[in-house]
C-alpha atoms as a PDB file:
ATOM      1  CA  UNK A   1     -38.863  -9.470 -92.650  1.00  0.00           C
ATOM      2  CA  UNK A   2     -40.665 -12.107 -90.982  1.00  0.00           C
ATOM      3  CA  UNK A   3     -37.412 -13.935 -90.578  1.00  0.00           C
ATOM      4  CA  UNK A   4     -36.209 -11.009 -88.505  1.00  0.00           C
ATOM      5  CA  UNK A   5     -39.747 -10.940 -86.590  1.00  0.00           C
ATOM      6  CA  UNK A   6     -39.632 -14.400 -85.374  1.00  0.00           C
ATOM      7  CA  UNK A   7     -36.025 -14.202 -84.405  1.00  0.00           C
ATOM      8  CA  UNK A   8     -36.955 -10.827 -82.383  1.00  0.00           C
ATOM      9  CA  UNK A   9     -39.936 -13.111 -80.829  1.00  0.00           C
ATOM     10  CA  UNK A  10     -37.451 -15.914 -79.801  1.00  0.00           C
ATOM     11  CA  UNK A  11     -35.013 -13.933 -78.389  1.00  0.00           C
ATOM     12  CA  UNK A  12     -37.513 -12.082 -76.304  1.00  0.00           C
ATOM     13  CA  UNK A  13     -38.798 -15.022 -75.132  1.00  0.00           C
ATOM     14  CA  UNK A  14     -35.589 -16.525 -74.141  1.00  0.00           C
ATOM     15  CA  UNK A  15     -34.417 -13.216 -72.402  1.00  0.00           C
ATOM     16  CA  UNK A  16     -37.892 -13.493 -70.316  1.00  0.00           C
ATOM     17  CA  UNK A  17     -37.059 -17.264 -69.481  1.00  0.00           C
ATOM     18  CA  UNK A  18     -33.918 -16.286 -68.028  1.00  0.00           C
ATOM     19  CA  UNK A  19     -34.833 -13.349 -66.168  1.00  0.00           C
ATOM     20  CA  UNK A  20     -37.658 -15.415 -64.789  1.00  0.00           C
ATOM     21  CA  UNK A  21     -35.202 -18.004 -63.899  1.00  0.00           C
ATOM     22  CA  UNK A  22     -32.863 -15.298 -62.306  1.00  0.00           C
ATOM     23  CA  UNK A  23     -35.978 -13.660 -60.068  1.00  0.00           C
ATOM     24  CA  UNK A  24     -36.734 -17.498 -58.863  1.00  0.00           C
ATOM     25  CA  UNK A  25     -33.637 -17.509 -56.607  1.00  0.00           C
ATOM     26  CA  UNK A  26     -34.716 -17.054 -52.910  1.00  0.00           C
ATOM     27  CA  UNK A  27     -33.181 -13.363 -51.896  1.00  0.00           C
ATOM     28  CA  UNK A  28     -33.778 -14.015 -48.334  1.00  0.00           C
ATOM     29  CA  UNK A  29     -30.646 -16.650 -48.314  1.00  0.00           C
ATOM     30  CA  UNK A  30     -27.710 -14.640 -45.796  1.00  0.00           C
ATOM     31  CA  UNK A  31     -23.821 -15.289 -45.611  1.00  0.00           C
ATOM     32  CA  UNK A  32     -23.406 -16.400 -49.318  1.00  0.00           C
ATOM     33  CA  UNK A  33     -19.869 -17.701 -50.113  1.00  0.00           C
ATOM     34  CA  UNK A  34     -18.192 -17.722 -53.493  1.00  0.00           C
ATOM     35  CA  UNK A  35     -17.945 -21.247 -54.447  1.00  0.00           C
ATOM     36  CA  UNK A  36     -14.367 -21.345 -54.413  1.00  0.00           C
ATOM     37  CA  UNK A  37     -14.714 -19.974 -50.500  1.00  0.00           C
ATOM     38  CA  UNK A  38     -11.564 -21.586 -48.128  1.00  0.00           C
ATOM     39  CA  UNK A  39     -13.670 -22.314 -44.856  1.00  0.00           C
ATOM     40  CA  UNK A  40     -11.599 -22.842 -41.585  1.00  0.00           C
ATOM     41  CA  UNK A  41     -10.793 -26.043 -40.701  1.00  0.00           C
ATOM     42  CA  UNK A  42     -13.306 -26.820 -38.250  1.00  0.00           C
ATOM     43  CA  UNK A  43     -10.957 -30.412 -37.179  1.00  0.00           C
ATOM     44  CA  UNK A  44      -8.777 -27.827 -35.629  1.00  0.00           C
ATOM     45  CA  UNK A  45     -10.563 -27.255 -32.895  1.00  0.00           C
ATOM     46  CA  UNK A  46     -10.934 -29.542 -30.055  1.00  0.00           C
ATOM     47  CA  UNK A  47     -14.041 -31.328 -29.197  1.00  0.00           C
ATOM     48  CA  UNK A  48     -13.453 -30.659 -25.219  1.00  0.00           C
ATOM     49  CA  UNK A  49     -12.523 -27.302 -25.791  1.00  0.00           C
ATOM     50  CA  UNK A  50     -14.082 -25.268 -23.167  1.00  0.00           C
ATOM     51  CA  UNK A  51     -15.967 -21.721 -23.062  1.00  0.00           C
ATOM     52  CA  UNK A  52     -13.426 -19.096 -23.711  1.00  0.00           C
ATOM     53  CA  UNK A  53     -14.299 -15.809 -22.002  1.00  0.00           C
ATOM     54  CA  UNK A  54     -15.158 -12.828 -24.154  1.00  0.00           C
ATOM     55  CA  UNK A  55     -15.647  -9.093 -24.455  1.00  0.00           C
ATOM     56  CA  UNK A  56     -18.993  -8.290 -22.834  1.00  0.00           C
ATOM     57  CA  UNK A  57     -19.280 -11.451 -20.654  1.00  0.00           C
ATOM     58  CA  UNK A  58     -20.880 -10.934 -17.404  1.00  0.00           C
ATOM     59  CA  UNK A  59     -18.339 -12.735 -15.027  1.00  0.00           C
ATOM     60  CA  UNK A  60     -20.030 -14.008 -11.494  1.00  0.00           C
ATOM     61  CA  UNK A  61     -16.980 -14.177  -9.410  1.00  0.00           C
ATOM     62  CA  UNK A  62     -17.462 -16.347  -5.794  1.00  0.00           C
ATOM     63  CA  UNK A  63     -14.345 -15.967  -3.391  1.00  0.00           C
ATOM     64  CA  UNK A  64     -13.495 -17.727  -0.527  1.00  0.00           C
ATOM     65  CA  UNK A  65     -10.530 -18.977   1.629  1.00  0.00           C
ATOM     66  CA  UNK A  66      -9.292 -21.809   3.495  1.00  0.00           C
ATOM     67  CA  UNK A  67      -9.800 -23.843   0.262  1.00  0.00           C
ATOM     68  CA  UNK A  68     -13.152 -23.364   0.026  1.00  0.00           C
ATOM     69  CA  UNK A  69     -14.321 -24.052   3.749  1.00  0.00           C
ATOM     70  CA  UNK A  70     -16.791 -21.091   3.397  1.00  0.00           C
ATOM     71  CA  UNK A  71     -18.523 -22.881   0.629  1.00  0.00           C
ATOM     72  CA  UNK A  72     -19.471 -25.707   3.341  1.00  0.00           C
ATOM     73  CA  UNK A  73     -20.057 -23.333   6.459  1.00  0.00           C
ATOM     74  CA  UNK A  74     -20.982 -20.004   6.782  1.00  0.00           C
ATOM     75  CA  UNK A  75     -19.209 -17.078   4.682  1.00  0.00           C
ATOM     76  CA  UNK A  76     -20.652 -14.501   6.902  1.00  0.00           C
ATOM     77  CA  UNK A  77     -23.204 -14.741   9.594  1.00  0.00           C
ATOM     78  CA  UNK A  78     -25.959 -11.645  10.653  1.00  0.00           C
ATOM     79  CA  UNK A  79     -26.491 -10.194  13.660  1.00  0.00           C
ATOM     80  CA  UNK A  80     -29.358 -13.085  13.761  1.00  0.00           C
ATOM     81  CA  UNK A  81     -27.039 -15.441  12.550  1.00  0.00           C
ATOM     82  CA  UNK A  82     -28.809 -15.690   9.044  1.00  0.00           C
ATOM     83  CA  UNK A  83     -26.029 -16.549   6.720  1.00  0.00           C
ATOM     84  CA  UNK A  84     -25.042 -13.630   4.425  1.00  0.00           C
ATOM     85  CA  UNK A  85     -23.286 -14.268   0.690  1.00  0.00           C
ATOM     86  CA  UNK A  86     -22.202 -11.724  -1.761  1.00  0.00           C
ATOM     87  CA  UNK A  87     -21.880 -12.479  -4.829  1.00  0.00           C
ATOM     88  CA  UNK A  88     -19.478  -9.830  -7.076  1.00  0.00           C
ATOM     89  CA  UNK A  89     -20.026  -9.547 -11.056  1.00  0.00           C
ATOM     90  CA  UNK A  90     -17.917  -8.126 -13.440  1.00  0.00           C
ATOM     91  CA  UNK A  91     -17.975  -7.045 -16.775  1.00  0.00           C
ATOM     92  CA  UNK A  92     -15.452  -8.262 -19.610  1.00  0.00           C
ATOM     93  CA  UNK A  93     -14.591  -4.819 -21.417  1.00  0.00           C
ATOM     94  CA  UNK A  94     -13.328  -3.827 -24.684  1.00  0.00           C
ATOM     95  CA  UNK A  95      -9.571  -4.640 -24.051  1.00  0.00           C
ATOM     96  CA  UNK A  96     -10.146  -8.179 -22.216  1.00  0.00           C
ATOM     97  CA  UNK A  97     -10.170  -6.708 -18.677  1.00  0.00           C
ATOM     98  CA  UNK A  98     -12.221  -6.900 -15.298  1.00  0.00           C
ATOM     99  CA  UNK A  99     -11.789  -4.356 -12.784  1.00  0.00           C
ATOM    100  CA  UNK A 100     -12.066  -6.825  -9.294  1.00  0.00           C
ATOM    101  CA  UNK A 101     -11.846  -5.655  -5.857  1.00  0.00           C
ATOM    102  CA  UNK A 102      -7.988  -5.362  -4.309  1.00  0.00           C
ATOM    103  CA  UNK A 103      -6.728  -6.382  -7.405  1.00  0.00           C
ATOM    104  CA  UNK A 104      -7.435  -4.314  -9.980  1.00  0.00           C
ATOM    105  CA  UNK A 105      -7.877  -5.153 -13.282  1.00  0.00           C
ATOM    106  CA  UNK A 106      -6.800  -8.464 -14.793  1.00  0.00           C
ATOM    107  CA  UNK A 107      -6.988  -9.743 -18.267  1.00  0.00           C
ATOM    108  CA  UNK A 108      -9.712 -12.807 -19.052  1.00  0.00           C
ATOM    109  CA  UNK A 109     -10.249 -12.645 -22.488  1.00  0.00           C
ATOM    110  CA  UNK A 110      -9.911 -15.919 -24.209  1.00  0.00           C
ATOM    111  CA  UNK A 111      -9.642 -17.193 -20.729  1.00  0.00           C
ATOM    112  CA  UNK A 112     -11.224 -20.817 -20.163  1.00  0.00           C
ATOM    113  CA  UNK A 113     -13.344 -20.847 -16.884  1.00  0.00           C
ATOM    114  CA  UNK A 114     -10.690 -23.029 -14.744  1.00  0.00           C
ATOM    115  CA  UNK A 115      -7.936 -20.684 -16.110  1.00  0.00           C
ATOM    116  CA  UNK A 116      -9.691 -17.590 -15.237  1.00  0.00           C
ATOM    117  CA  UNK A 117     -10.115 -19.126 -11.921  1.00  0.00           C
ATOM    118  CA  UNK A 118      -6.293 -20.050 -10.764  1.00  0.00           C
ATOM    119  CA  UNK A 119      -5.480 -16.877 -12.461  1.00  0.00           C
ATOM    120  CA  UNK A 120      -7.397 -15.440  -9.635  1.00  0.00           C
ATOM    121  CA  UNK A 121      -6.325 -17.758  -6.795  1.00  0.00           C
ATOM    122  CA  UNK A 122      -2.741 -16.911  -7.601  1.00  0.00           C
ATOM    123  CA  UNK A 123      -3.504 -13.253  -7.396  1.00  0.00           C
ATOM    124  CA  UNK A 124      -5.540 -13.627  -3.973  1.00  0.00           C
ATOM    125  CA  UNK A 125      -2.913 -15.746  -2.482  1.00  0.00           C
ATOM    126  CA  UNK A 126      -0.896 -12.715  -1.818  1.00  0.00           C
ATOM    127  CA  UNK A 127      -3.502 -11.632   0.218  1.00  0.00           C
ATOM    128  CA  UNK A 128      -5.833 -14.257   1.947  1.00  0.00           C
ATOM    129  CA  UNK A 129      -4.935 -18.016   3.055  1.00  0.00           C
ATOM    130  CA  UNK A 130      -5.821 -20.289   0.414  1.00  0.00           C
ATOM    131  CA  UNK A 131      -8.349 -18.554  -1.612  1.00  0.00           C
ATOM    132  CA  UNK A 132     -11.197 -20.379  -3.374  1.00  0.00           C
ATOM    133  CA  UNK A 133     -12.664 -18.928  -6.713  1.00  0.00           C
ATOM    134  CA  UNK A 134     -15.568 -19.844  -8.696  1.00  0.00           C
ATOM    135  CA  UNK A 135     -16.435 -18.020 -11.938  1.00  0.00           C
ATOM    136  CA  UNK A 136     -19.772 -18.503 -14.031  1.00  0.00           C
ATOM    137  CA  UNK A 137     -20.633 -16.591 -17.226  1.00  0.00           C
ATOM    138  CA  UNK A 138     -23.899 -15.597 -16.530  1.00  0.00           C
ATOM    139  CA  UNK A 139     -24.633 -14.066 -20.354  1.00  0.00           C
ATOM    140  CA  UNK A 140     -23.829 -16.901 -22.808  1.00  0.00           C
ATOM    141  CA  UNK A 141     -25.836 -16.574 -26.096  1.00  0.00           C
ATOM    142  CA  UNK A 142     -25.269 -17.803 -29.440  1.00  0.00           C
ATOM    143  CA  UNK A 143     -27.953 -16.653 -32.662  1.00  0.00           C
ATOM    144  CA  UNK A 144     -28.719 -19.093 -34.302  1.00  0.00           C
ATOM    145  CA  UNK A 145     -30.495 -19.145 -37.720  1.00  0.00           C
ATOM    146  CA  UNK A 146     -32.628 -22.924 -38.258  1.00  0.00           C
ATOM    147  CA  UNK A 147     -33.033 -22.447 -41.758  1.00  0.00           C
ATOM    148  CA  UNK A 148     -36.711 -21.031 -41.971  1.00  0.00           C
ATOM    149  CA  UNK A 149     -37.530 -17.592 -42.478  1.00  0.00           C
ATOM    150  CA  UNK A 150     -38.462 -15.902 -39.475  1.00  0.00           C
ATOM    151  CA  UNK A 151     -37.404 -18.269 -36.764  1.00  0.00           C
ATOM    152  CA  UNK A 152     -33.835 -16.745 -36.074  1.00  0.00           C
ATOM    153  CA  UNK A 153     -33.370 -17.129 -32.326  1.00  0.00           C
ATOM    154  CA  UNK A 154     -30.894 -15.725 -29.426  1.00  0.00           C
ATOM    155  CA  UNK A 155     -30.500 -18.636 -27.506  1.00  0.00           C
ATOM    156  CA  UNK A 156     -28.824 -18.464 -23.953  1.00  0.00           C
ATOM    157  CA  UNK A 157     -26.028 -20.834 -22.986  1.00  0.00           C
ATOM    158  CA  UNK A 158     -27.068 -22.262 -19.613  1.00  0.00           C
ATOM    159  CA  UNK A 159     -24.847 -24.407 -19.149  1.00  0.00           C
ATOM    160  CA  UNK A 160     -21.332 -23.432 -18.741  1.00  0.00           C
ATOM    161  CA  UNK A 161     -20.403 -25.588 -22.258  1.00  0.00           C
ATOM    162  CA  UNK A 162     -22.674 -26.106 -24.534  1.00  0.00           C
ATOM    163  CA  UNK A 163     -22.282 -27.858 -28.066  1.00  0.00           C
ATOM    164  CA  UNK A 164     -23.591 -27.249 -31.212  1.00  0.00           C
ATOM    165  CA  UNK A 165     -26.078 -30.149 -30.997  1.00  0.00           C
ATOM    166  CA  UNK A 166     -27.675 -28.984 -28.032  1.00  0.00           C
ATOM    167  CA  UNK A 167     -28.004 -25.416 -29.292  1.00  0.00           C
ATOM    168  CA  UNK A 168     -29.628 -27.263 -32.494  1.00  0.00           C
ATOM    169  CA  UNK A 169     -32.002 -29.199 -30.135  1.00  0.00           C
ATOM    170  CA  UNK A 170     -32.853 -25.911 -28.009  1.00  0.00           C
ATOM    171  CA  UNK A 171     -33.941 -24.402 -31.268  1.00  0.00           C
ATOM    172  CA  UNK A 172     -35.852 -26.977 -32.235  1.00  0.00           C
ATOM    173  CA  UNK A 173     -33.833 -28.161 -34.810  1.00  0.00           C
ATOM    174  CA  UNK A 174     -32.861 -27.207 -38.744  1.00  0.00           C
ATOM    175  CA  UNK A 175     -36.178 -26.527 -39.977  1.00  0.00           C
ATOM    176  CA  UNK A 176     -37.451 -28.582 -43.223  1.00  0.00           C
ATOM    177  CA  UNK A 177     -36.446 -26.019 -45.659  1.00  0.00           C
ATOM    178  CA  UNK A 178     -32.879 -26.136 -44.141  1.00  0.00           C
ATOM    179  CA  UNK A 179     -29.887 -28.090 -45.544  1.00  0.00           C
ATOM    180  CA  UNK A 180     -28.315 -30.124 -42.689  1.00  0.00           C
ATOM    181  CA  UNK A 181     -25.141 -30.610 -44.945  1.00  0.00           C
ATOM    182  CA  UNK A 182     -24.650 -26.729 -45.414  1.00  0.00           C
ATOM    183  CA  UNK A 183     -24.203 -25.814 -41.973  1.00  0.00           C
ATOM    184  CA  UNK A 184     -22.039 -22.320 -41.204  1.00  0.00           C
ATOM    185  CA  UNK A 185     -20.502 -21.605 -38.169  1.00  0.00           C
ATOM    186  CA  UNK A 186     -19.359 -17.959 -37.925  1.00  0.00           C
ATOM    187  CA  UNK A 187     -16.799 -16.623 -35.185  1.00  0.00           C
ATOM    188  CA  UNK A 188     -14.938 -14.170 -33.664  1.00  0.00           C
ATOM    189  CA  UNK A 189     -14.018 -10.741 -35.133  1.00  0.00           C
ATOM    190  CA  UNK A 190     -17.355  -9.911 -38.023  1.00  0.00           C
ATOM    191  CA  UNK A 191     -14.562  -8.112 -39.585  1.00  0.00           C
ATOM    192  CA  UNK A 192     -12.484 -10.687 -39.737  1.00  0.00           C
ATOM    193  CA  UNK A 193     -14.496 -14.241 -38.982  1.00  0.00           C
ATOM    194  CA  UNK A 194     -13.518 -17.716 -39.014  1.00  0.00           C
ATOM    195  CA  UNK A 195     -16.494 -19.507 -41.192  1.00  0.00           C
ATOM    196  CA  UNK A 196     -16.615 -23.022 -40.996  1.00  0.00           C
ATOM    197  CA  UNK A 197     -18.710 -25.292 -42.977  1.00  0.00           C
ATOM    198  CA  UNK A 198     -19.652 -28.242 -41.162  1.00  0.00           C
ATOM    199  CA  UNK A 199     -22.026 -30.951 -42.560  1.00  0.00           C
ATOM    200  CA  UNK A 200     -24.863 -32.812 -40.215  1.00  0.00           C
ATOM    201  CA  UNK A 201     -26.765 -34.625 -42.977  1.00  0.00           C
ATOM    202  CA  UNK A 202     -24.758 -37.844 -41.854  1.00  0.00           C
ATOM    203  CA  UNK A 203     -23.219 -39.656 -39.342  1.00  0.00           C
ATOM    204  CA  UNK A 204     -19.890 -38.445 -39.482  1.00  0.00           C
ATOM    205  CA  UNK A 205     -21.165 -34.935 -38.948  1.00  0.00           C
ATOM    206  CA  UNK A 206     -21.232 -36.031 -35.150  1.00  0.00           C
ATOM    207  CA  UNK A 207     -18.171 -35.268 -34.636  1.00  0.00           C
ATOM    208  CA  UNK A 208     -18.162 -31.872 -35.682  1.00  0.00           C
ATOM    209  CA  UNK A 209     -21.919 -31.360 -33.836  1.00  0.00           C
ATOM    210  CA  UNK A 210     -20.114 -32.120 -30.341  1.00  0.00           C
ATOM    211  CA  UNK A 211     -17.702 -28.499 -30.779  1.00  0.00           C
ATOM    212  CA  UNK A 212     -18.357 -25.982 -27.673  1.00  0.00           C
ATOM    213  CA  UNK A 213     -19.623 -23.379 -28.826  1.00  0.00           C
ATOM    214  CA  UNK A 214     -18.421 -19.566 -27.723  1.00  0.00           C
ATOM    215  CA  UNK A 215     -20.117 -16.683 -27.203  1.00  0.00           C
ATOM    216  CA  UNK A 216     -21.447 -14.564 -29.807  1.00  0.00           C
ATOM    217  CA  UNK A 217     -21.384 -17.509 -32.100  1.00  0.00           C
ATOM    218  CA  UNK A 218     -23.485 -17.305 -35.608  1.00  0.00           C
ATOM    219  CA  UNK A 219     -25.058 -20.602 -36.237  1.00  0.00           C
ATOM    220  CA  UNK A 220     -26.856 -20.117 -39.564  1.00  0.00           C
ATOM    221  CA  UNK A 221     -28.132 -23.050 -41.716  1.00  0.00           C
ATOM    222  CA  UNK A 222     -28.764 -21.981 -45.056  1.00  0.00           C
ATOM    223  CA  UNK A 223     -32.111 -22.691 -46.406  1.00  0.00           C
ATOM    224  CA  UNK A 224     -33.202 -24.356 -49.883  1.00  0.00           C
ATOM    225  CA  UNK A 225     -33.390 -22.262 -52.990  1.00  0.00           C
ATOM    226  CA  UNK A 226     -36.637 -23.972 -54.447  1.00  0.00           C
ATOM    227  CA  UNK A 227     -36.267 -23.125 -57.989  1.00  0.00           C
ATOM    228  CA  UNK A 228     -39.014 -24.748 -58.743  1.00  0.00           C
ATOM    229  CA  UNK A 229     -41.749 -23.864 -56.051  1.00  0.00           C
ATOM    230  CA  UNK A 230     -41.010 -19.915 -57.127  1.00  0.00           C
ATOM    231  CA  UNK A 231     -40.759 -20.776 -60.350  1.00  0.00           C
ATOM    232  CA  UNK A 232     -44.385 -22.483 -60.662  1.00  0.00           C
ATOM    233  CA  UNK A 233     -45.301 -19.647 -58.386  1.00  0.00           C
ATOM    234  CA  UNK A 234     -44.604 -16.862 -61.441  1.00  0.00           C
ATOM    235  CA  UNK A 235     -44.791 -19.042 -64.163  1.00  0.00           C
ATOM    236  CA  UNK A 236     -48.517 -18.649 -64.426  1.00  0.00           C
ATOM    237  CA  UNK A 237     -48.274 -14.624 -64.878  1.00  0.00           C
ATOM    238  CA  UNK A 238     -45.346 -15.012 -67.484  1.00  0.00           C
ATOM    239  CA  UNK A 239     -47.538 -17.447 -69.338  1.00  0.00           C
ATOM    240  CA  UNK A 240     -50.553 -15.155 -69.348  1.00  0.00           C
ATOM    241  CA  UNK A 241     -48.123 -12.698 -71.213  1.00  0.00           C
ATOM    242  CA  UNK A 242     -47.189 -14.055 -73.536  1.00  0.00           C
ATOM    243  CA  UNK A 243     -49.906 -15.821 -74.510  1.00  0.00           C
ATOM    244  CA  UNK A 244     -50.889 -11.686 -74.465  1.00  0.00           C
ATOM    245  CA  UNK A 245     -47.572 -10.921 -77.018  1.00  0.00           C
ATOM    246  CA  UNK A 246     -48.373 -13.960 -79.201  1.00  0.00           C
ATOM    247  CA  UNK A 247     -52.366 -13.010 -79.258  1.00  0.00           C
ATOM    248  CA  UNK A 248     -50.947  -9.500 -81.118  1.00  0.00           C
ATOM    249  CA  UNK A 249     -48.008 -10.846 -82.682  1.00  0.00           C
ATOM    250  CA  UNK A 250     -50.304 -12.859 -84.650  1.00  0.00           C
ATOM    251  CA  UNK A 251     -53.217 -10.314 -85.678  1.00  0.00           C
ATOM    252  CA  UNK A 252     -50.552  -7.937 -86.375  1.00  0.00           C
ATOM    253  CA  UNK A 253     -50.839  -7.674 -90.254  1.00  0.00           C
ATOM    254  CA  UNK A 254     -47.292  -8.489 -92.510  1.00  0.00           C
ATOM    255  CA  UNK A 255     -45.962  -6.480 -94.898  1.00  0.00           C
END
């Protein structure tokens, strides 16, 4: 019988050590992969790759003709002769489209700025002498996640191509509790996103940190698990128990 008791007692134990061990995991860790995950190929896309435009991109569209003439002088003058400029924006909607004046509606989606821009020069030409276009996406933003709980950030893309370095160094940075070699980079469709894994804990990792990054991006740096800080952190109350179950264990007479 007390063979059977002190089996009973290390069992229990060991079932408390690993549930203990379990609960230590940090639950607030997002966009967990299976280890055998296939990440995208993140050499496949080219450093100088430019902004592609997306669904829900504000487009500023400037027109002008005469190759751009107007840029230099005046577009349009007042009755005061104060000069007078219009600019037009657009939205991207769901199937790629913007509806522009005399036009109509022409497709942008996965446009790069300077195609987006002789796309629309070609279309104008039927119309005005030499046409001049300028586009500028005027609601970049990437959310990026440093690695720390409760610093997520939405972080606007000024400039018209930003990389994943200078997002980084908008944010601040990966946070100390982040792992610089476990870096995910999550695009396109959420139901059906390219993830790519890209590691910045050396050198070589400069070469991936120079990619443009697009719009709607997920930059998410996945924080450490600390075992060990959580598990000093409940070891104490699990001790204190038992200590508790042993206290009784041993008063308890044996038959």
């Amino acid at each position: 019988m007390k063979i059977v008791s002190s089996r009973f007692l290390i069992f229990s134990l060991l079932l408390l050590f690993v549930m203990l061990a379990d609960s230590c995991k940090n639950r607030s860790i997002m966009f967990r992969t299976p280890r055998d995950f296939k990440y995208d190929d993140f050499n496949q896309i080219s450093s100088i790759e430019q902004y592609k435009i997306g669904v829900n991109d504000i487009v500023e569209i400037s027109l002008s003709t005469n190759k751009g003439a107007g840029e230099l002088e005046s577009v349009a003058s007042g009755d005061n002769g104060i000069v007078v400029r219009q600019k037009l924006y657009v939205t991207v909607e769901f199937d790629g489209t913007v509806k522009i004046p005399i036009i109509g509606r022409i497709y942008l989606k996965d446009l790069s700025m300077r195609e987006a821009e002789l796309l629309m020069e070609e279309k104008y030409k039927l119309i005005f002498i030499d046409p001049f276009v300028v586009i500028k996406i005027t609601n970049k933003r990437v959310v990026l996640f440093p690695g720390e709980g409760g610093s997520a950030r939405v972080i606007n893309l000024t400039n018209q191509n930003t990389s994943l370095l200078e997002a980084l160094a908008m944010s601040g940075g990966i946070s100390g509790n982040g792992k610089a070699h476990k870096v995910k980079l999550i695009r396109g469709d959420l139901k059906n996103p390219k993830v790519y894994l890209i590691d910045l804990s050396t050198i070589d990792g400069i070469k991936a940190s120079d990619m443009i990054l697009q719009g709607n991006d997920i930059v998410y740096i996945q924080p450490r698990d600390e075992y060990i800080t959580n598990f000093s952190g409940r070891i104490s109350g699990v001790l204190a128990l038992v200590t508790t179950l042993f206290f009784f264990y041993t008063i308890i007479p044996k038959n």
